[in-house]
Protein backbone atom coordinates (compact mmCIF):
# COMPACT_ATOMS: atom_id res chain seq x y z
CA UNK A 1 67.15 -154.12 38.81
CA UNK A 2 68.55 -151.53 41.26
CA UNK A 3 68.23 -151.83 44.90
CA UNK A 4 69.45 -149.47 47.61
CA UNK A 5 71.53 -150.53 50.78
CA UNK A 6 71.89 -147.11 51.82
CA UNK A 7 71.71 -143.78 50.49
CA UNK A 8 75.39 -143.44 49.81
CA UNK A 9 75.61 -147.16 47.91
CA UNK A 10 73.80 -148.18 44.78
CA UNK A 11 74.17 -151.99 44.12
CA UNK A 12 72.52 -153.31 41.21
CA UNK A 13 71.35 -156.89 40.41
CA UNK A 14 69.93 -158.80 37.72
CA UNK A 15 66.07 -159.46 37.81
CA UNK A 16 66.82 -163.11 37.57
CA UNK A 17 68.75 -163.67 40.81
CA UNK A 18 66.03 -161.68 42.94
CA UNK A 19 68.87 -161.59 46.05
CA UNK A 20 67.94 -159.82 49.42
CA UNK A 21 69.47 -156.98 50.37
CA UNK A 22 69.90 -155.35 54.16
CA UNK A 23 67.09 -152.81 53.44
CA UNK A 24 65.85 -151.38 56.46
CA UNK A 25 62.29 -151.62 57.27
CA UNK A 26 60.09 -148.54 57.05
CA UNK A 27 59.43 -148.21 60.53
CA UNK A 28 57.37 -144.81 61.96
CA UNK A 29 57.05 -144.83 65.84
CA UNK A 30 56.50 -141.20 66.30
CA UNK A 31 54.46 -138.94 63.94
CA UNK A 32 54.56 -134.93 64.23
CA UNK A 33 51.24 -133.39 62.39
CA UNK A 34 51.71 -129.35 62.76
CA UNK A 35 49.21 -127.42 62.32
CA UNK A 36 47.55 -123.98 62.16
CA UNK A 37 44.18 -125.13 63.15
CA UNK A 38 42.76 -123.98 59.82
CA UNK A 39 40.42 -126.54 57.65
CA UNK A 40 42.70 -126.97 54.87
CA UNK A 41 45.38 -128.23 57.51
CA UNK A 42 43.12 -130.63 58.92
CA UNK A 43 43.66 -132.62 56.01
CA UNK A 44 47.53 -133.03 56.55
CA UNK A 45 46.54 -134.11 60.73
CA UNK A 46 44.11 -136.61 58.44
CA UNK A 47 47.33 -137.81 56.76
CA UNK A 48 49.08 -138.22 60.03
CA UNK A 49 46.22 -140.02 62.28
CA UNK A 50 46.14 -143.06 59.42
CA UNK A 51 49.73 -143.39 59.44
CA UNK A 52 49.82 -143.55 62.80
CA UNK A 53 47.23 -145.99 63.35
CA UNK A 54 48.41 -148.02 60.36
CA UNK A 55 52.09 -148.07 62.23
CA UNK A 56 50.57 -147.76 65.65
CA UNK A 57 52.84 -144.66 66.45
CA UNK A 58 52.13 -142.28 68.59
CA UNK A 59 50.86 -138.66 67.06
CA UNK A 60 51.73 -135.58 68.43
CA UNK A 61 49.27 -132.69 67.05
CA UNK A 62 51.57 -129.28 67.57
CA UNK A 63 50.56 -125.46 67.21
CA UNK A 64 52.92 -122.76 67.31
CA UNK A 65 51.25 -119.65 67.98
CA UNK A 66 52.75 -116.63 66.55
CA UNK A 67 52.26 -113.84 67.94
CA UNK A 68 50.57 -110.31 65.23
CA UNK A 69 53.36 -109.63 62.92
CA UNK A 70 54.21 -106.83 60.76
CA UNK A 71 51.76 -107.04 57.87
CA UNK A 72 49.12 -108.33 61.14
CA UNK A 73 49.66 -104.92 62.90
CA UNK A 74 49.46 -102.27 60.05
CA UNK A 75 46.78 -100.38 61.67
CA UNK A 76 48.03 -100.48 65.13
CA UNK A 77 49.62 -102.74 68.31
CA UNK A 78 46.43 -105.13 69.36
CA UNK A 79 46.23 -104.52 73.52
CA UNK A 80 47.76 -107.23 75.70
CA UNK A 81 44.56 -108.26 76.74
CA UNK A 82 43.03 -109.35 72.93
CA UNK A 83 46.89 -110.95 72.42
CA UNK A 84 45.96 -113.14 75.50
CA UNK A 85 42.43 -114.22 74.67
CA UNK A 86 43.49 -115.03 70.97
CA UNK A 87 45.95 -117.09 72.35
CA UNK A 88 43.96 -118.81 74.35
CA UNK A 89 41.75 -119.32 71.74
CA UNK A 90 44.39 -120.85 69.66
CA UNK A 91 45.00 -123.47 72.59
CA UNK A 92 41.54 -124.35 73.11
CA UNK A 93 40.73 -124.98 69.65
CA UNK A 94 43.94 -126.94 69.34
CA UNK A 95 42.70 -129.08 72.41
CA UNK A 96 38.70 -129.65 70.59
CA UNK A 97 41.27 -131.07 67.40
CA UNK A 98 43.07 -133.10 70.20
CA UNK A 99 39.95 -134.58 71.59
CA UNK A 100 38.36 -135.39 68.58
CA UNK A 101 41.83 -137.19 67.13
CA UNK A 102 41.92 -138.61 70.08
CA UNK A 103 38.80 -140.56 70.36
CA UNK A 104 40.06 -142.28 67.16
CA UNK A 105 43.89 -142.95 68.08
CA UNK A 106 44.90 -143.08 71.56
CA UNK A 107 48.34 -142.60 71.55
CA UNK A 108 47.98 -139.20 70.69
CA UNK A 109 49.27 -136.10 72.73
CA UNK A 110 48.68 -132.07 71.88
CA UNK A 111 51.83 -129.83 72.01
CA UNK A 112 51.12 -125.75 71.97
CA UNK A 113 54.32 -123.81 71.66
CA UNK A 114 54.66 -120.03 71.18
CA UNK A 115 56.74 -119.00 68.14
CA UNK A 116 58.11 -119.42 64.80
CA UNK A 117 56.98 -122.15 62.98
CA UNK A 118 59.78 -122.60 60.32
CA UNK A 119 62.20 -122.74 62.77
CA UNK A 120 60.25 -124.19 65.87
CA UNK A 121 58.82 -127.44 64.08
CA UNK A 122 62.18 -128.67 63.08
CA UNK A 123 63.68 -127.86 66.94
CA UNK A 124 60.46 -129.62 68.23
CA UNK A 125 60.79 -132.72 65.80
CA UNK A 126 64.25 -133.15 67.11
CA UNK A 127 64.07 -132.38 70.81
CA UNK A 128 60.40 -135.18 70.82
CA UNK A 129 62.96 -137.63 68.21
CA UNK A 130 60.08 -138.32 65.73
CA UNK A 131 60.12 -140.42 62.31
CA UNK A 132 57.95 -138.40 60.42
CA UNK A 133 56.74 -134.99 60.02
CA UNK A 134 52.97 -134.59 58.26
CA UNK A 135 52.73 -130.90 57.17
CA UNK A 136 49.87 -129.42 55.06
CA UNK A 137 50.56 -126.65 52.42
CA UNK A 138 47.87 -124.37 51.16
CA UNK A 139 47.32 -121.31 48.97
CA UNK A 140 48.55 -118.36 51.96
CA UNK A 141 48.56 -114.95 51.31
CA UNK A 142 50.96 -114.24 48.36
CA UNK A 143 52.71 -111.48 49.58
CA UNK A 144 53.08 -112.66 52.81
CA UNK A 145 54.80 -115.31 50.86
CA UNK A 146 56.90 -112.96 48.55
CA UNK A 147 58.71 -111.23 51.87
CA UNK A 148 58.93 -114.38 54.03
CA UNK A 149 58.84 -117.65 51.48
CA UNK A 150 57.25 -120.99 52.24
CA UNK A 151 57.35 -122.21 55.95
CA UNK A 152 57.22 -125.50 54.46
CA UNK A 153 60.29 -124.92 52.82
CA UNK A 154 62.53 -123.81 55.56
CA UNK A 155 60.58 -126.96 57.61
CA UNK A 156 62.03 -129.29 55.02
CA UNK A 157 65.50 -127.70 55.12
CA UNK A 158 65.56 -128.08 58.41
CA UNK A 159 63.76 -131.18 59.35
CA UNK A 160 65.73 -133.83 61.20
CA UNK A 161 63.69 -136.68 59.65
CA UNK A 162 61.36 -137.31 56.57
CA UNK A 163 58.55 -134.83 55.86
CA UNK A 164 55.47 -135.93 53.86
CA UNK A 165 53.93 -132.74 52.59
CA UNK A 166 49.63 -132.81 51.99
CA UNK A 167 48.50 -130.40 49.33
CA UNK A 168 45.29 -128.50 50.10
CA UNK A 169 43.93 -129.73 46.47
């Protein structure tokens, strides 16, 4: 049998002397769920309100909003004023997910930054010191993806802690 001390050390025992080893226990007592508001993502925040009742951990649901990209503004520059009310719509809807999450796990606390996900949800994770990041992935627009690769990617690269990734399917 092999057991792990630590990720650098491999010890390995026989199954007959069954010895106890330093492991550390699993331990989650802050749990990031990102999301982009959008139903299949609502599964990951799912994923991340049982873990953190199971570990009693407090859950912080985070949105970053990113402002009309390239591909977004192909027939023109949206006017300040649309920009504004989309973001606000963006925060309000993140706040309905916040109440309802709420009412079934307290410790829970919504977090709307402006931004770049890929690189924002890592600097966030950090800065708050969470255990666990609970990120959804689902089908996106494959060129979008072709130009700019998987945010969940660069998350993962960049992550300061574990990241359990929820498939759509």
């Amino acid at each position: 049998m092999t057991t792990i001390k630590n990720p650098d050390q491999i010890e390995r025992t026989d199954s007959s002397s069954r010895r106890q080893t330093n492991l550390a226990p699993l331990w989650i007592s802050h749990i990031l769920a990102p999301t982009d508001l959008s139903k299949e993502s609502r599964k990951a925040v799912n994923y991340a309100l049982w873990l953190a009742r199971r570990f009693h951990a407090k859950l912080t649901l985070l949105h970053f909003y990113e402002t009309p990209g390239t591909f977004d503004c192909a027939f023109g520059v949206p006017d300040p004023d649309h920009l504004q009310q989309d973001k606000d719509r963006a925060e309000l809807r993140l706040l309905a997910m916040y109440d309802v999450v709420r009412g079934q796990h307290g410790n829970t606390e919504p977090l709307f930054r402006c931004g770049e996900p890929r690189s924002g949800i890592p600097a966030v994770a950090k800065t708050l010191g969470v255990d666990l990041i609970v990120i959804s992935t689902h089908n996106f627009q494959w060129l979008r993806h072709i130009v700019e690769g998987s945010d969940a990617e660069k998350i993962i690269r960049k992550a300061p802690c574990p990241v359990l990734i929820v498939h759509e399917n």
